[in-house]
Protein backbone atom coordinates (compact mmCIF):
# COMPACT_ATOMS: atom_id res chain seq x y z
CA UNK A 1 8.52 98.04 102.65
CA UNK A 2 8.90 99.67 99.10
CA UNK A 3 9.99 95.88 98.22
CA UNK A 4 7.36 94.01 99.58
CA UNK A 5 5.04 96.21 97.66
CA UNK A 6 6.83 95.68 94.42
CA UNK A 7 6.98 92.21 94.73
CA UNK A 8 3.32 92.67 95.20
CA UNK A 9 2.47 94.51 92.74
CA UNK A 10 4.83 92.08 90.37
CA UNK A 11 2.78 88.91 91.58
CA UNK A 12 -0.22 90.80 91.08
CA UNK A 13 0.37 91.86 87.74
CA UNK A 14 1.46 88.51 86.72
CA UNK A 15 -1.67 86.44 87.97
CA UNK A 16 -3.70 89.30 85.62
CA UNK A 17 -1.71 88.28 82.68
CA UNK A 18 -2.39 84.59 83.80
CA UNK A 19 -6.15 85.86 83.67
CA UNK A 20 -5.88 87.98 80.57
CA UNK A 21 -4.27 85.15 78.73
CA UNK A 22 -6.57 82.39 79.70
CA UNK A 23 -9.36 84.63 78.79
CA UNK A 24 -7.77 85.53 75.23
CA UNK A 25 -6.95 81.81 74.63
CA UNK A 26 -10.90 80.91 75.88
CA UNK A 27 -12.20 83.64 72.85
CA UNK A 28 -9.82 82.06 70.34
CA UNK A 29 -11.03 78.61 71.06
CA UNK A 30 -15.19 79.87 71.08
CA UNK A 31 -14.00 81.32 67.49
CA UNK A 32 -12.51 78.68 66.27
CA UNK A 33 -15.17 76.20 67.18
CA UNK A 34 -17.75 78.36 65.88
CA UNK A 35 -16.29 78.29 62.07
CA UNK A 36 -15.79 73.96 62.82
CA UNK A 37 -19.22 74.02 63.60
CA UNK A 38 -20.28 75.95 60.31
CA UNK A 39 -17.99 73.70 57.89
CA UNK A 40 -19.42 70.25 59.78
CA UNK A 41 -23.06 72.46 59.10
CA UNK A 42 -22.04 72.74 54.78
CA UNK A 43 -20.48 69.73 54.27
CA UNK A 44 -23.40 67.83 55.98
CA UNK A 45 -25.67 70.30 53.39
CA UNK A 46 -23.38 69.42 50.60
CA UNK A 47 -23.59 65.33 51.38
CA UNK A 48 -27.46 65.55 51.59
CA UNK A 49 -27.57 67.36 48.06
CA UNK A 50 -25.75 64.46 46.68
CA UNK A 51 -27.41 61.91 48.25
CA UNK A 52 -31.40 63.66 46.91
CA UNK A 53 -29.18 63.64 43.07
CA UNK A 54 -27.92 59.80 43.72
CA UNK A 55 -31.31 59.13 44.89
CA UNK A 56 -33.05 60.93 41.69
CA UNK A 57 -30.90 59.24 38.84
CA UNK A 58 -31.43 55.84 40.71
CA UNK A 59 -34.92 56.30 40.29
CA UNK A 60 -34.80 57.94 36.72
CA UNK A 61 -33.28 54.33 35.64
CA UNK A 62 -35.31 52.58 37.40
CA UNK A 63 -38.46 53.99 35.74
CA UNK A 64 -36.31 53.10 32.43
CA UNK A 65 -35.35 49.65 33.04
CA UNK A 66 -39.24 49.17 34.32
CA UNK A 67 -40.35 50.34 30.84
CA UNK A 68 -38.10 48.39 28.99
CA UNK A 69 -39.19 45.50 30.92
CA UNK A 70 -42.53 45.67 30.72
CA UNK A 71 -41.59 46.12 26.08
CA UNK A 72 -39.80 43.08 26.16
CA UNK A 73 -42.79 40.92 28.35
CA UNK A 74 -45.51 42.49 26.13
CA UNK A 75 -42.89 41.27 23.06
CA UNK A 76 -42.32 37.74 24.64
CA UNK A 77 -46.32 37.32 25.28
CA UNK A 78 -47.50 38.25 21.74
CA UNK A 79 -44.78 35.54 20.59
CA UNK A 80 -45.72 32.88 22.66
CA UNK A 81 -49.57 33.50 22.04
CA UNK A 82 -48.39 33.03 18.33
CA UNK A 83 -46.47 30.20 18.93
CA UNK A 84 -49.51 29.11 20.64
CA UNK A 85 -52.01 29.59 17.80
CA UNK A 86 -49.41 27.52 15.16
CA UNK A 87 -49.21 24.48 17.76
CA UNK A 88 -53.42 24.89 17.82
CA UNK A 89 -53.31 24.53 13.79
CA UNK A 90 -50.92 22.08 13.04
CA UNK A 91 -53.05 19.45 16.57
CA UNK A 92 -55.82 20.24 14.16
CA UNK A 93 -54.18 19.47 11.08
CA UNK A 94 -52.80 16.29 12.86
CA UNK A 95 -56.17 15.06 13.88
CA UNK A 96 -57.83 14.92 10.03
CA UNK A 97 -54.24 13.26 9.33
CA UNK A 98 -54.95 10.17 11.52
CA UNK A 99 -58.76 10.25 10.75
CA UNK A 100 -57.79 9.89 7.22
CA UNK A 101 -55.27 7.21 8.20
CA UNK A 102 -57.64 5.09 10.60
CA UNK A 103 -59.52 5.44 7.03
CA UNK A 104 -57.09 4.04 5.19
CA UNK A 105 -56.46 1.26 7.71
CA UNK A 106 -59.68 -0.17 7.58
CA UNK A 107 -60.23 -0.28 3.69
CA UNK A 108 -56.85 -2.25 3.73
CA UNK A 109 -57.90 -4.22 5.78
CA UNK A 110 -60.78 -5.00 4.45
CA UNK A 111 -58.34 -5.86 1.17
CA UNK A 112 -56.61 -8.21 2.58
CA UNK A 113 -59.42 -10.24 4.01
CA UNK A 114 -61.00 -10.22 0.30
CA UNK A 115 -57.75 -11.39 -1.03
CA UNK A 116 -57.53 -13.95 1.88
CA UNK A 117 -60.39 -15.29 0.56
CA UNK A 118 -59.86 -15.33 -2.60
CA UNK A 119 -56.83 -17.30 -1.95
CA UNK A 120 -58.27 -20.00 -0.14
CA UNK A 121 -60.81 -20.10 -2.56
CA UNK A 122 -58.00 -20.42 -5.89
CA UNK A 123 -56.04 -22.93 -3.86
CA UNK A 124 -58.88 -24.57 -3.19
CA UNK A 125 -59.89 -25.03 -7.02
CA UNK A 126 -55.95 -25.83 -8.01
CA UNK A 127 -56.26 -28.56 -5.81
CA UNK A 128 -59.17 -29.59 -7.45
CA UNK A 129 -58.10 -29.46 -10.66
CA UNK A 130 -54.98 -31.17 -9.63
CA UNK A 131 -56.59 -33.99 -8.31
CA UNK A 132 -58.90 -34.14 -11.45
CA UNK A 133 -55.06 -34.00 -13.78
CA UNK A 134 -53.82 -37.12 -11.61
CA UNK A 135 -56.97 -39.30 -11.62
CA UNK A 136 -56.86 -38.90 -15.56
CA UNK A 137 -53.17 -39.45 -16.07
CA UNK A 138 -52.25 -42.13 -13.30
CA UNK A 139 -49.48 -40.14 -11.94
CA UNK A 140 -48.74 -37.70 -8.76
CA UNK A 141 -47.65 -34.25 -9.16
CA UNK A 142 -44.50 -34.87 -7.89
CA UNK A 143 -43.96 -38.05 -10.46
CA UNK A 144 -44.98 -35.90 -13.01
CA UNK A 145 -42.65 -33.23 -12.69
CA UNK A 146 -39.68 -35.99 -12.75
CA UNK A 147 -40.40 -37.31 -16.02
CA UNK A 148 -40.92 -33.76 -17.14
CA UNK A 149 -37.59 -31.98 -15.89
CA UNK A 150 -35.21 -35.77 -17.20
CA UNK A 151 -37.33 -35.46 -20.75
CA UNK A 152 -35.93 -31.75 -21.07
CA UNK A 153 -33.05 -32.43 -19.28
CA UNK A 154 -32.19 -35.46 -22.28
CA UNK A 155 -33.91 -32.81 -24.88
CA UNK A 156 -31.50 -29.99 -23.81
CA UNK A 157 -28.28 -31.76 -22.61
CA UNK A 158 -26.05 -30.04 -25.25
CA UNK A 159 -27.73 -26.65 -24.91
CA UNK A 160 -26.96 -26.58 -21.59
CA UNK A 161 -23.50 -28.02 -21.63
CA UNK A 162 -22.60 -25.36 -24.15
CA UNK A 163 -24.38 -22.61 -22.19
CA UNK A 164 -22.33 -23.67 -19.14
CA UNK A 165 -18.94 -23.61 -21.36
CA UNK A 166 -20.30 -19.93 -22.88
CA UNK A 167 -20.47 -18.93 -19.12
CA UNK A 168 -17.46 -20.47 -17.94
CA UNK A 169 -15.39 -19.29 -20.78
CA UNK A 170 -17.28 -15.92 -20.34
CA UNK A 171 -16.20 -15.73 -16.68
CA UNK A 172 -12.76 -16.49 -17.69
CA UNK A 173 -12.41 -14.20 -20.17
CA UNK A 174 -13.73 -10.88 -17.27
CA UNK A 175 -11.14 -12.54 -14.37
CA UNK A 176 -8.16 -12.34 -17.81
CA UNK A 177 -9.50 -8.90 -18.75
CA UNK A 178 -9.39 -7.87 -14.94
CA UNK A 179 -5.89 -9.26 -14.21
CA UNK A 180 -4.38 -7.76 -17.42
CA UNK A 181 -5.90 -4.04 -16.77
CA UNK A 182 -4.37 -4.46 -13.00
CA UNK A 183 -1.10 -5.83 -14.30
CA UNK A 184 -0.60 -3.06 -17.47
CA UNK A 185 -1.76 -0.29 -14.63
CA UNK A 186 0.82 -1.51 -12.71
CA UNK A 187 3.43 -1.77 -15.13
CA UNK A 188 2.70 1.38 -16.73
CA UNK A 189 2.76 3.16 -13.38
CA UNK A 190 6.67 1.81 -12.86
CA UNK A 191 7.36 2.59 -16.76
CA UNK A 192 11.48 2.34 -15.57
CA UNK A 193 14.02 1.50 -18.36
CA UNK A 194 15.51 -1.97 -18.24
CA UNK A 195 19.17 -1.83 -18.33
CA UNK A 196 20.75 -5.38 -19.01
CA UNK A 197 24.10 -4.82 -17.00
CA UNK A 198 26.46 -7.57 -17.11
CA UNK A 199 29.37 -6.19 -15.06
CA UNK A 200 33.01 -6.56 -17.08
CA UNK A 201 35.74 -9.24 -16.29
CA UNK A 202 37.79 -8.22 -19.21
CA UNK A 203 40.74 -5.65 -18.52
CA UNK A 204 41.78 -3.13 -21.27
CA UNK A 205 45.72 -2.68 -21.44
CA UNK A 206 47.62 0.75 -22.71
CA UNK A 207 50.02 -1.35 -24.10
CA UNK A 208 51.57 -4.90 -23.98
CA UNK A 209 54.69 -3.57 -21.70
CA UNK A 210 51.86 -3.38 -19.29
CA UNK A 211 51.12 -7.21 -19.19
CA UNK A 212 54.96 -8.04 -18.93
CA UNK A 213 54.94 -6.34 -15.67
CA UNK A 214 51.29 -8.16 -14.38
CA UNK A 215 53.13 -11.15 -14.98
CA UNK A 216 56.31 -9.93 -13.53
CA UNK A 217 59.27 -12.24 -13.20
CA UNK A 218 58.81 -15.58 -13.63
CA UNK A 219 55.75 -15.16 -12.77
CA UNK A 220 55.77 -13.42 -9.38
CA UNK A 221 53.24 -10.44 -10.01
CA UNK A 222 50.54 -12.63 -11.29
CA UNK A 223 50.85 -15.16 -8.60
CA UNK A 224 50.79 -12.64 -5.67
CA UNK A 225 47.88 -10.91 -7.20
CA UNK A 226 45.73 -14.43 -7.38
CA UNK A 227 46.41 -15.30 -4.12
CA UNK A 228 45.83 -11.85 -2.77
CA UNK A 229 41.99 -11.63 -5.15
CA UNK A 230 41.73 -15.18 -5.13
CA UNK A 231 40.40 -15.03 -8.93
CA UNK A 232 42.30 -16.24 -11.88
CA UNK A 233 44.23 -14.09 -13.62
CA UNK A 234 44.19 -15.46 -17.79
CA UNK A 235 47.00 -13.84 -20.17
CA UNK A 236 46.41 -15.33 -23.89
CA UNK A 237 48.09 -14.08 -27.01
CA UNK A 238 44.74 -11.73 -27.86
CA UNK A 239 47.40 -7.85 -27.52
CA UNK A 240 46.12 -5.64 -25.11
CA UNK A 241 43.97 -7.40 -23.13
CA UNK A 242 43.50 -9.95 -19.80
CA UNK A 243 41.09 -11.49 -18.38
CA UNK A 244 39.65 -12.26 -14.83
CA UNK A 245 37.78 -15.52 -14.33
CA UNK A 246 36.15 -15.98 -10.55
CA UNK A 247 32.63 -17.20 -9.18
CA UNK A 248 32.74 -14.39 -6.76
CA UNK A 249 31.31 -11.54 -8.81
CA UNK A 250 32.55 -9.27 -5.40
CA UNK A 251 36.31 -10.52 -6.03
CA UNK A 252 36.01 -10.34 -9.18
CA UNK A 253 35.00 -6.34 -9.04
CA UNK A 254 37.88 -6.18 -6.85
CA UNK A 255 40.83 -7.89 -9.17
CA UNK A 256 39.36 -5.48 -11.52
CA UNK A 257 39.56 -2.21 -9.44
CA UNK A 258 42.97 -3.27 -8.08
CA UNK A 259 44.20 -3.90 -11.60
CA UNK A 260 43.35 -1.35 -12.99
CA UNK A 261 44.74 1.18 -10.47
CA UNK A 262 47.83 -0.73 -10.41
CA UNK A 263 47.67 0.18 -14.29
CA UNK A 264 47.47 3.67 -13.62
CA UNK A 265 50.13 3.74 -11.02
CA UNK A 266 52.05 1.95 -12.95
CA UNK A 267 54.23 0.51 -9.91
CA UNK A 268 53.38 -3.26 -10.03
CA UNK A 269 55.02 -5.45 -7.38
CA UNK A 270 53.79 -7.96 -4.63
CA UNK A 271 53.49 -5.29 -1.86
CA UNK A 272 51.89 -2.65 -4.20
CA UNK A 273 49.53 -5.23 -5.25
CA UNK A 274 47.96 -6.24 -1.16
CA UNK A 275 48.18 -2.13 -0.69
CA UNK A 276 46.21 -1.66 -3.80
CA UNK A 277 43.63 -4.91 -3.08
CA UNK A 278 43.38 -3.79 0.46
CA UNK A 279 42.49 -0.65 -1.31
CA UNK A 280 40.18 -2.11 -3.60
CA UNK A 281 37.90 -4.22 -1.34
CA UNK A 282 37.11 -0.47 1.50
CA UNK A 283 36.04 0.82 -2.07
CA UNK A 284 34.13 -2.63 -3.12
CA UNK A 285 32.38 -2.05 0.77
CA UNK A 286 31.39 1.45 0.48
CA UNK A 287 29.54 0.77 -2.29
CA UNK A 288 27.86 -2.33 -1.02
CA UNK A 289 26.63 -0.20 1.67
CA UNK A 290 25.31 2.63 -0.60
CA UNK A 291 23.47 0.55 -3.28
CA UNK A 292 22.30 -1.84 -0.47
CA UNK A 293 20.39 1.55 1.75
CA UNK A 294 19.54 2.98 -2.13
CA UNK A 295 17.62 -0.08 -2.71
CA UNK A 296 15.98 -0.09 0.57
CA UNK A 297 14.76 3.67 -0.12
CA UNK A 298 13.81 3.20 -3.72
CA UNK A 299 11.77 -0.29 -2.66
CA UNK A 300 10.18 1.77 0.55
CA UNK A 301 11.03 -0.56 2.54
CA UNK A 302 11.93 0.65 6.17
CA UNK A 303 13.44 -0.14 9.48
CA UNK A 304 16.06 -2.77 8.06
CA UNK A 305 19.25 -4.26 9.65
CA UNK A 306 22.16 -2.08 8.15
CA UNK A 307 24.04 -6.14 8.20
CA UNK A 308 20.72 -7.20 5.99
CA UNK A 309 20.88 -3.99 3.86
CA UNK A 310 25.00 -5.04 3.30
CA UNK A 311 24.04 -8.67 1.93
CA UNK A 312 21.39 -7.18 -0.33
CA UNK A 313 23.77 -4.52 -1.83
CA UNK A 314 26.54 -7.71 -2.61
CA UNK A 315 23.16 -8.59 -5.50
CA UNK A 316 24.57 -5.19 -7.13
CA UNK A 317 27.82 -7.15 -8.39
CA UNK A 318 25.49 -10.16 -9.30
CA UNK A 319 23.93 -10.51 -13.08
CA UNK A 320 20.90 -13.49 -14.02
CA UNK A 321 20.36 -13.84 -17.82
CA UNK A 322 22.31 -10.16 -18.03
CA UNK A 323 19.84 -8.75 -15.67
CA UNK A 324 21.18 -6.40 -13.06
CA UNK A 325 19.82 -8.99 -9.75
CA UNK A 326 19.32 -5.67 -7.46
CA UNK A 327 17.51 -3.58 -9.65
CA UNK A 328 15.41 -6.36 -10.50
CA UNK A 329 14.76 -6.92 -7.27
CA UNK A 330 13.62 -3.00 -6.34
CA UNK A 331 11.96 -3.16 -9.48
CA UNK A 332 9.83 -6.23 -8.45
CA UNK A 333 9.23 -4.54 -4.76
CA UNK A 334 7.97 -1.75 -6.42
CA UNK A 335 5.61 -3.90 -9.12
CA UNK A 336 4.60 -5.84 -6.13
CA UNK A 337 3.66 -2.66 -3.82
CA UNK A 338 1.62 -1.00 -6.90
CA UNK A 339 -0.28 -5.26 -7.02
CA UNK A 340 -1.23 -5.10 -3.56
CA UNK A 341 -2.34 -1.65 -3.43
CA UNK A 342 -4.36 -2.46 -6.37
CA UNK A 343 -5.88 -6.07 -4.51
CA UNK A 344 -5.87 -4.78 -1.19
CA UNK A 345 -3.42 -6.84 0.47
CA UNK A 346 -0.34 -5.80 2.77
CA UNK A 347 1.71 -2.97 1.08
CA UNK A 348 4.59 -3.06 3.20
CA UNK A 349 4.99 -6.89 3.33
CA UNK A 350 4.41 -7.44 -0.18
CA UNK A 351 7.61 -4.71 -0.86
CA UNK A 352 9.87 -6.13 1.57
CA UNK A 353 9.52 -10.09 0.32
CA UNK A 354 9.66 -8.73 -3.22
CA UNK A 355 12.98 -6.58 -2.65
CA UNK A 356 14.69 -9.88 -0.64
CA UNK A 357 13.28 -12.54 -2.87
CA UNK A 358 16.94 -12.76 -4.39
CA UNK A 359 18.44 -12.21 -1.44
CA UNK A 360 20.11 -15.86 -1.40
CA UNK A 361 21.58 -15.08 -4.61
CA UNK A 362 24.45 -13.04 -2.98
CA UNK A 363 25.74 -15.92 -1.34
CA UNK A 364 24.94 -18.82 -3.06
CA UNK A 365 28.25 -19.37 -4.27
CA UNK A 366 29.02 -19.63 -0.69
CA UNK A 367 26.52 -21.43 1.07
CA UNK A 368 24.79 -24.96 -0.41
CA UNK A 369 21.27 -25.07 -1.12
CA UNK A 370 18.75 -22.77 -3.45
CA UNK A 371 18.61 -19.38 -3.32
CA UNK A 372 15.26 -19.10 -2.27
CA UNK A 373 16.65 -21.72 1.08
CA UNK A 374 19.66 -19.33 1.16
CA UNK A 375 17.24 -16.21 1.57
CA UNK A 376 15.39 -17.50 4.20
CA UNK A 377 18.11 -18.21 6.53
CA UNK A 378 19.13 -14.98 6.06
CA UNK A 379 16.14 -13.40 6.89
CA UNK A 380 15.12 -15.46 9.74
CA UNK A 381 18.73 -14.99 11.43
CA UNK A 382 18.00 -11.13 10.74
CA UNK A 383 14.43 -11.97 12.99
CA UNK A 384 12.34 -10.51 10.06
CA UNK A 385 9.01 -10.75 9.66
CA UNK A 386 7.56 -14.20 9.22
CA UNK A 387 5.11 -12.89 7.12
CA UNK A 388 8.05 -11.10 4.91
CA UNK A 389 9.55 -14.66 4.85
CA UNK A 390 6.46 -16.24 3.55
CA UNK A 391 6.37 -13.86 0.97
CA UNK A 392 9.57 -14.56 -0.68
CA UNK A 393 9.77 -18.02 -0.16
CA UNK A 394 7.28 -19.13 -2.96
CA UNK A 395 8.38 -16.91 -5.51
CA UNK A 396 9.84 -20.38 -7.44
CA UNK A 397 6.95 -22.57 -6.08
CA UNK A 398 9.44 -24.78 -3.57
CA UNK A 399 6.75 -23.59 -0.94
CA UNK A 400 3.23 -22.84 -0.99
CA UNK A 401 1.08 -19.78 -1.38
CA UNK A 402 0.53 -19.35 2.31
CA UNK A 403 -0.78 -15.57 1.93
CA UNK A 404 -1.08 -12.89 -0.80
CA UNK A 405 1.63 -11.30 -0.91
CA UNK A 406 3.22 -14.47 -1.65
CA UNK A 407 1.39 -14.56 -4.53
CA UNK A 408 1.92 -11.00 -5.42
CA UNK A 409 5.64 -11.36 -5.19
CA UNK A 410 5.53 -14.38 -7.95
CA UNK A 411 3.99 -12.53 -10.17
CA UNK A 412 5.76 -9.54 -10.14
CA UNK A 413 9.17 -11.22 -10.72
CA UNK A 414 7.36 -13.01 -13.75
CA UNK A 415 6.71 -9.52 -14.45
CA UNK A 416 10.17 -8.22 -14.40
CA UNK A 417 11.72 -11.42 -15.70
CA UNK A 418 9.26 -11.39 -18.91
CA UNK A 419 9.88 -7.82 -19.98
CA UNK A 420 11.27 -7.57 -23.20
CA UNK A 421 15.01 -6.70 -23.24
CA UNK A 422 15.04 -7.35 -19.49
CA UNK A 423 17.18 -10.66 -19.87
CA UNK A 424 19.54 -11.91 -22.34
CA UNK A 425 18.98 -15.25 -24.17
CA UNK A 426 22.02 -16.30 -26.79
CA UNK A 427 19.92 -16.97 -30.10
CA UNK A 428 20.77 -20.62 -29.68
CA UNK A 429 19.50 -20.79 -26.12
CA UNK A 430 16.61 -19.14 -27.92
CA UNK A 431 15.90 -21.24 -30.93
CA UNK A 432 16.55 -24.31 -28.99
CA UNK A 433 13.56 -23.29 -26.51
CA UNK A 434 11.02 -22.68 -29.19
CA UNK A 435 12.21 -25.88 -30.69
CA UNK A 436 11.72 -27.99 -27.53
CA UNK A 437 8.22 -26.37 -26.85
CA UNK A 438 6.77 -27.73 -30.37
CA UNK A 439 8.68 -30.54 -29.82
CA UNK A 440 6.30 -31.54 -27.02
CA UNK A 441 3.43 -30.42 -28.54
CA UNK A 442 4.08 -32.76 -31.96
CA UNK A 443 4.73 -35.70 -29.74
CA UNK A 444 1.04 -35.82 -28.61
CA UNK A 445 -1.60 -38.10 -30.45
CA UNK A 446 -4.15 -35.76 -33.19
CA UNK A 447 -1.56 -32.64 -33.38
CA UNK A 448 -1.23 -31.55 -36.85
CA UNK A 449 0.78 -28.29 -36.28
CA UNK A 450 2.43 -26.64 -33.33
CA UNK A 451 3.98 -23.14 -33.35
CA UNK A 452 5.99 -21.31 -30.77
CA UNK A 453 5.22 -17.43 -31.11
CA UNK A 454 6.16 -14.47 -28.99
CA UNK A 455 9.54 -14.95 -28.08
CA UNK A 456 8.06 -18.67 -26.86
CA UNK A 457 5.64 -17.00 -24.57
CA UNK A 458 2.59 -18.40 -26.83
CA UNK A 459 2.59 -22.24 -28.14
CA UNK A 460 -0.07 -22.27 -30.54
CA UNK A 461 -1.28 -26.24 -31.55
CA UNK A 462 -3.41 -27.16 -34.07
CA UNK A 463 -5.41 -30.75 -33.99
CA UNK A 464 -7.09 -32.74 -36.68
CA UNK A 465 -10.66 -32.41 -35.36
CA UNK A 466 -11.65 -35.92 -36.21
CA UNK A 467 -9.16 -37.18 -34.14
CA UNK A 468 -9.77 -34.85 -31.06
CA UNK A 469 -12.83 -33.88 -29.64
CA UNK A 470 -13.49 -30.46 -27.67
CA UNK A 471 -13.35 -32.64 -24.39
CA UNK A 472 -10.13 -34.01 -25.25
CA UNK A 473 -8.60 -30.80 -26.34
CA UNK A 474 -9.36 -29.23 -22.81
CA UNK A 475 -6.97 -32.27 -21.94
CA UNK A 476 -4.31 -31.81 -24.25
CA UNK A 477 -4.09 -28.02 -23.14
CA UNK A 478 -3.99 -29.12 -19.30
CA UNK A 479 -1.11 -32.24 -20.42
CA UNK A 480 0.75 -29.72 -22.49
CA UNK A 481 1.00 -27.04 -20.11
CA UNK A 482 2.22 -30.19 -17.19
CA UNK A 483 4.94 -31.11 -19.61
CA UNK A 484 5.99 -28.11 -20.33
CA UNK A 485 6.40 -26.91 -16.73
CA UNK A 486 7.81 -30.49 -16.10
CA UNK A 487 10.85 -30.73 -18.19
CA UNK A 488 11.68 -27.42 -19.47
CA UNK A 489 13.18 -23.90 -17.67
CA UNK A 490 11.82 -20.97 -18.74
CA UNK A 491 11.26 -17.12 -17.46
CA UNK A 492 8.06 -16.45 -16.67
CA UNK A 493 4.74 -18.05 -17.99
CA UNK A 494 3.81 -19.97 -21.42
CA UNK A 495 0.58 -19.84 -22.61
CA UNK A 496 -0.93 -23.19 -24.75
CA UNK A 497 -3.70 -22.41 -27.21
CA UNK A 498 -4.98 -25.55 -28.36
CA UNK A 499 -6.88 -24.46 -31.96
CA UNK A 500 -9.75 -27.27 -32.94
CA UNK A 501 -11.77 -26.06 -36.03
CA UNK A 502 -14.26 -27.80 -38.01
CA UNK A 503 -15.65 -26.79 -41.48
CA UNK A 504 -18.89 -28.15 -42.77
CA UNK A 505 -19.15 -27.59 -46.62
CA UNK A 506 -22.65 -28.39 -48.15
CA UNK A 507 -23.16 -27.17 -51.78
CA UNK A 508 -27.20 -26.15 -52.88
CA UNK A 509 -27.73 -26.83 -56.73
């Protein structure tokens, strides 16, 4: 019994704890919803504050940017209604303008038809009066005016022949001036120093022991070293000395090397002599090679076949007249690029046909035919330029002028030919020129005199005027000048002066 009533008492106490619980948890919750409800309650006050502040400013700067609007539309409108009033002025301005010119129109007008009139009216009395000059003299206008114009044509025939020679001689005289300023610009632009290099075939010996063992015995030395240099070898009583003869200038430069550092070494026998020719001609090649691309730079000439630039540095072992044939050769590019930049022609072409105008020359001992035939094989097989090739080919006249630069290139190797101390003339080469040029000139009918002056550059003749006429001495000049380029050879160009002077002598007593 005293159980049951525990247990009782235990279940009943527990359901009020149950019920005491659930009632404590039910006040925490109303309490905790009541301080949820306040924060919701300030932070929906605190987010209505901001938005009344956002909504203030936002209107603040909209007031502001109203204002400033309504600056800048009064600004714009008091510009435009002064833009306004200068368009009104300068209409009105424009308006008297054409008044005045619809003025100006009619009084010309007006002119003109006065003139008009006037005209009609002048031609009208010149006709008149014409007709009037013809009925008294017999003769039409037109007839009139022919016997007119062949009286003063008969009256003035010498006046105007000599006024036609003033002005042809004139004319001359500016197209001389004019070449000669281009020519000294362009020689004084080069201003190089000529250097007449005629490469050595003579061989200086230490002692005469030394030729003893050239020869070697019976002869052995000297023949191996001909066969192996293909030049000939000459030993002649004149001590310490031999010489090397050959047509080759290339073999000869190698004998020469080889012999004289067989000299040096001093061991001179067949096999020492192909080592040291063998030698020799790598040393002759390398500097083919060199002066053949130095040439090419110093002309400015570009793009070139190395095999092209090789044949064209062979011309540095190759003298004409004692002239150094490569250096002439870069120096006529050059005069030829400083012609055509002056004339306006082709720069480039007129360089490259001066700087291979020679070109033949470095095999013509080889091949048959002229140089100038020789150099255009060459280039053609080397595919350049035909326009290059035209250029070189009439340096000598065996072709025409076909362009310019032909013409350039002739006259700058007259140029570098003509130079003084550029070539080498023995003095009886030299006095036997001048004395073939008035040779010429004395065999022709009414020459009294002839001299040969400037190195034979200028043939001065003298005629008997009675005998020759100013026509006729035009003709001796031109006949002169054919003869001359007919049967002599000569660098550069001759110039015939053919003098004519008459004195008239009248004493008043």
């Amino acid at each position: 019994m005293s159980l049951k009533i525990i247990l009782l008492l235990l279940g009943g106490s527990g359901l009020v704890g149950v019920a005491v619980g659930y009632f404590l948890r039910m006040l925490i919750l109303l309490g905790q919803r009541g301080s949820m409800e306040l924060q919701i309650r300030k932070m929906m006050l605190d987010a209505e504050e901001r938005a009344k502040r956002v909504v203030e400013e936002a209107e603040s700067r909209t007031k502001e940017k109203e204002a400033q609007i309504a600056t800048e539309l009064k600004e714009r409108g008091n510009e435009l209604k002064q833009t306004e009033e200068r368009l009104v002025r300068k209409e009105e301005m424009l308006d008297k303008r054409q008044l005045n010119l619809d003025g100006e129109q009619e009084a010309l007008a007006r002119k003109n038809e006065e003139v008009a009139a006037a005209k009609t009216k002048a031609d009208e009395l010149i006709k008149a009066q014409q007709e009037k000059l013809e009925n008294v003299a017999g003769l039409s206008a037109e007839e009139a005016r022919a016997d007119l114009m062949a009286s003063i044509e008969k009256q003035y025939e010498s006046d105007v022949e000599s006024r036609m020679r003033k002005l042809e001689i004139s004319g001359n005289e500016k197209l001389e001036q004019r070449a000669k300023e281009i020519l000294t610009a362009s020689v004084h632009r080069l201003g190089n120093s000529v250097v007449s290099d005629v490469l050595a075939t003579t061989i200086s010996l230490p002692s005469d022991e030394i030729k003893g063992k050239i020869i070697g015995k019976e002869g052995r030395n000297i023949r191996a070293f001909e066969r192996a240099t293909g030049v000939d070898v000459i030993v002649d009583d004149t001590p310490g000395t031999i010489t090397l003869s050959s047509y080759d200038p290339i073999r000869r430069q190698v004998a020469r090397i080889a012999l004289e550092n067989l000299i040096l070494d001093g061991r001179i026998q067949p096999a020492k002599i192909e080592e040291s020719v063998q030698k020799a001609e790598s040393e002759i090649n390398a500097i083919i090679k060199k002066k053949g691309a130095e040439a090419a730079y110093n002309a400015k000439v570009q793009n070139m076949d190395p095999k092209l630039l090789m044949i064209l540095g062979r011309l540095y072992f190759r003298t004409s007249y004692g002239q150094n044939v490569l250096d002439h050769s870069v120096e006529v590019a050059n005069l030829a690029g400083m012609l055509a930049a002056e004339l306006g022609a082709d720069e480039p072409t007129a360089r490259a046909g001066a700087l291979f105008h020679d070109i033949g020359k470095a095999v013509d001992h080889e091949v048959p035919g002229t140089h100038v035939e020789i150099g255009r094989r060459i280039l053609q097989k080397f595919n350049v330029d035909e326009a290059v090739v035209k250029a070189m080919q009439a340096h000598h006249e065996e072709y025409p002028y076909e362009t310019p630069e032909s013409m350039i290139v002739q006259v700058a190797d007259a140029i570098s030919g003509a130079r003084p101390g550029a070539r080498r003339d023995s003095v009886e080469q030299y006095i036997k020129r001048l004395e073939d040029l008035e040779a010429i000139a004395n065999n022709e009918r009414g020459v009294e005199k002839s001299y040969a002056i400037a190195a034979g550059r200028d043939l001065r003749v003298i005629v008997k005027p009675e005998v020759i006429s100013d026509l006729e001495a035009r003709e001796l000049a031109r006949r002169i000048a054919d003869r001359i380029e007919k049967e002599m050879q000569y660098p550069g160009e001759i110039k015939v002066s053919v003098i004519r002077e008459t004195r008239v002598i009248e004493y008043a007593r």
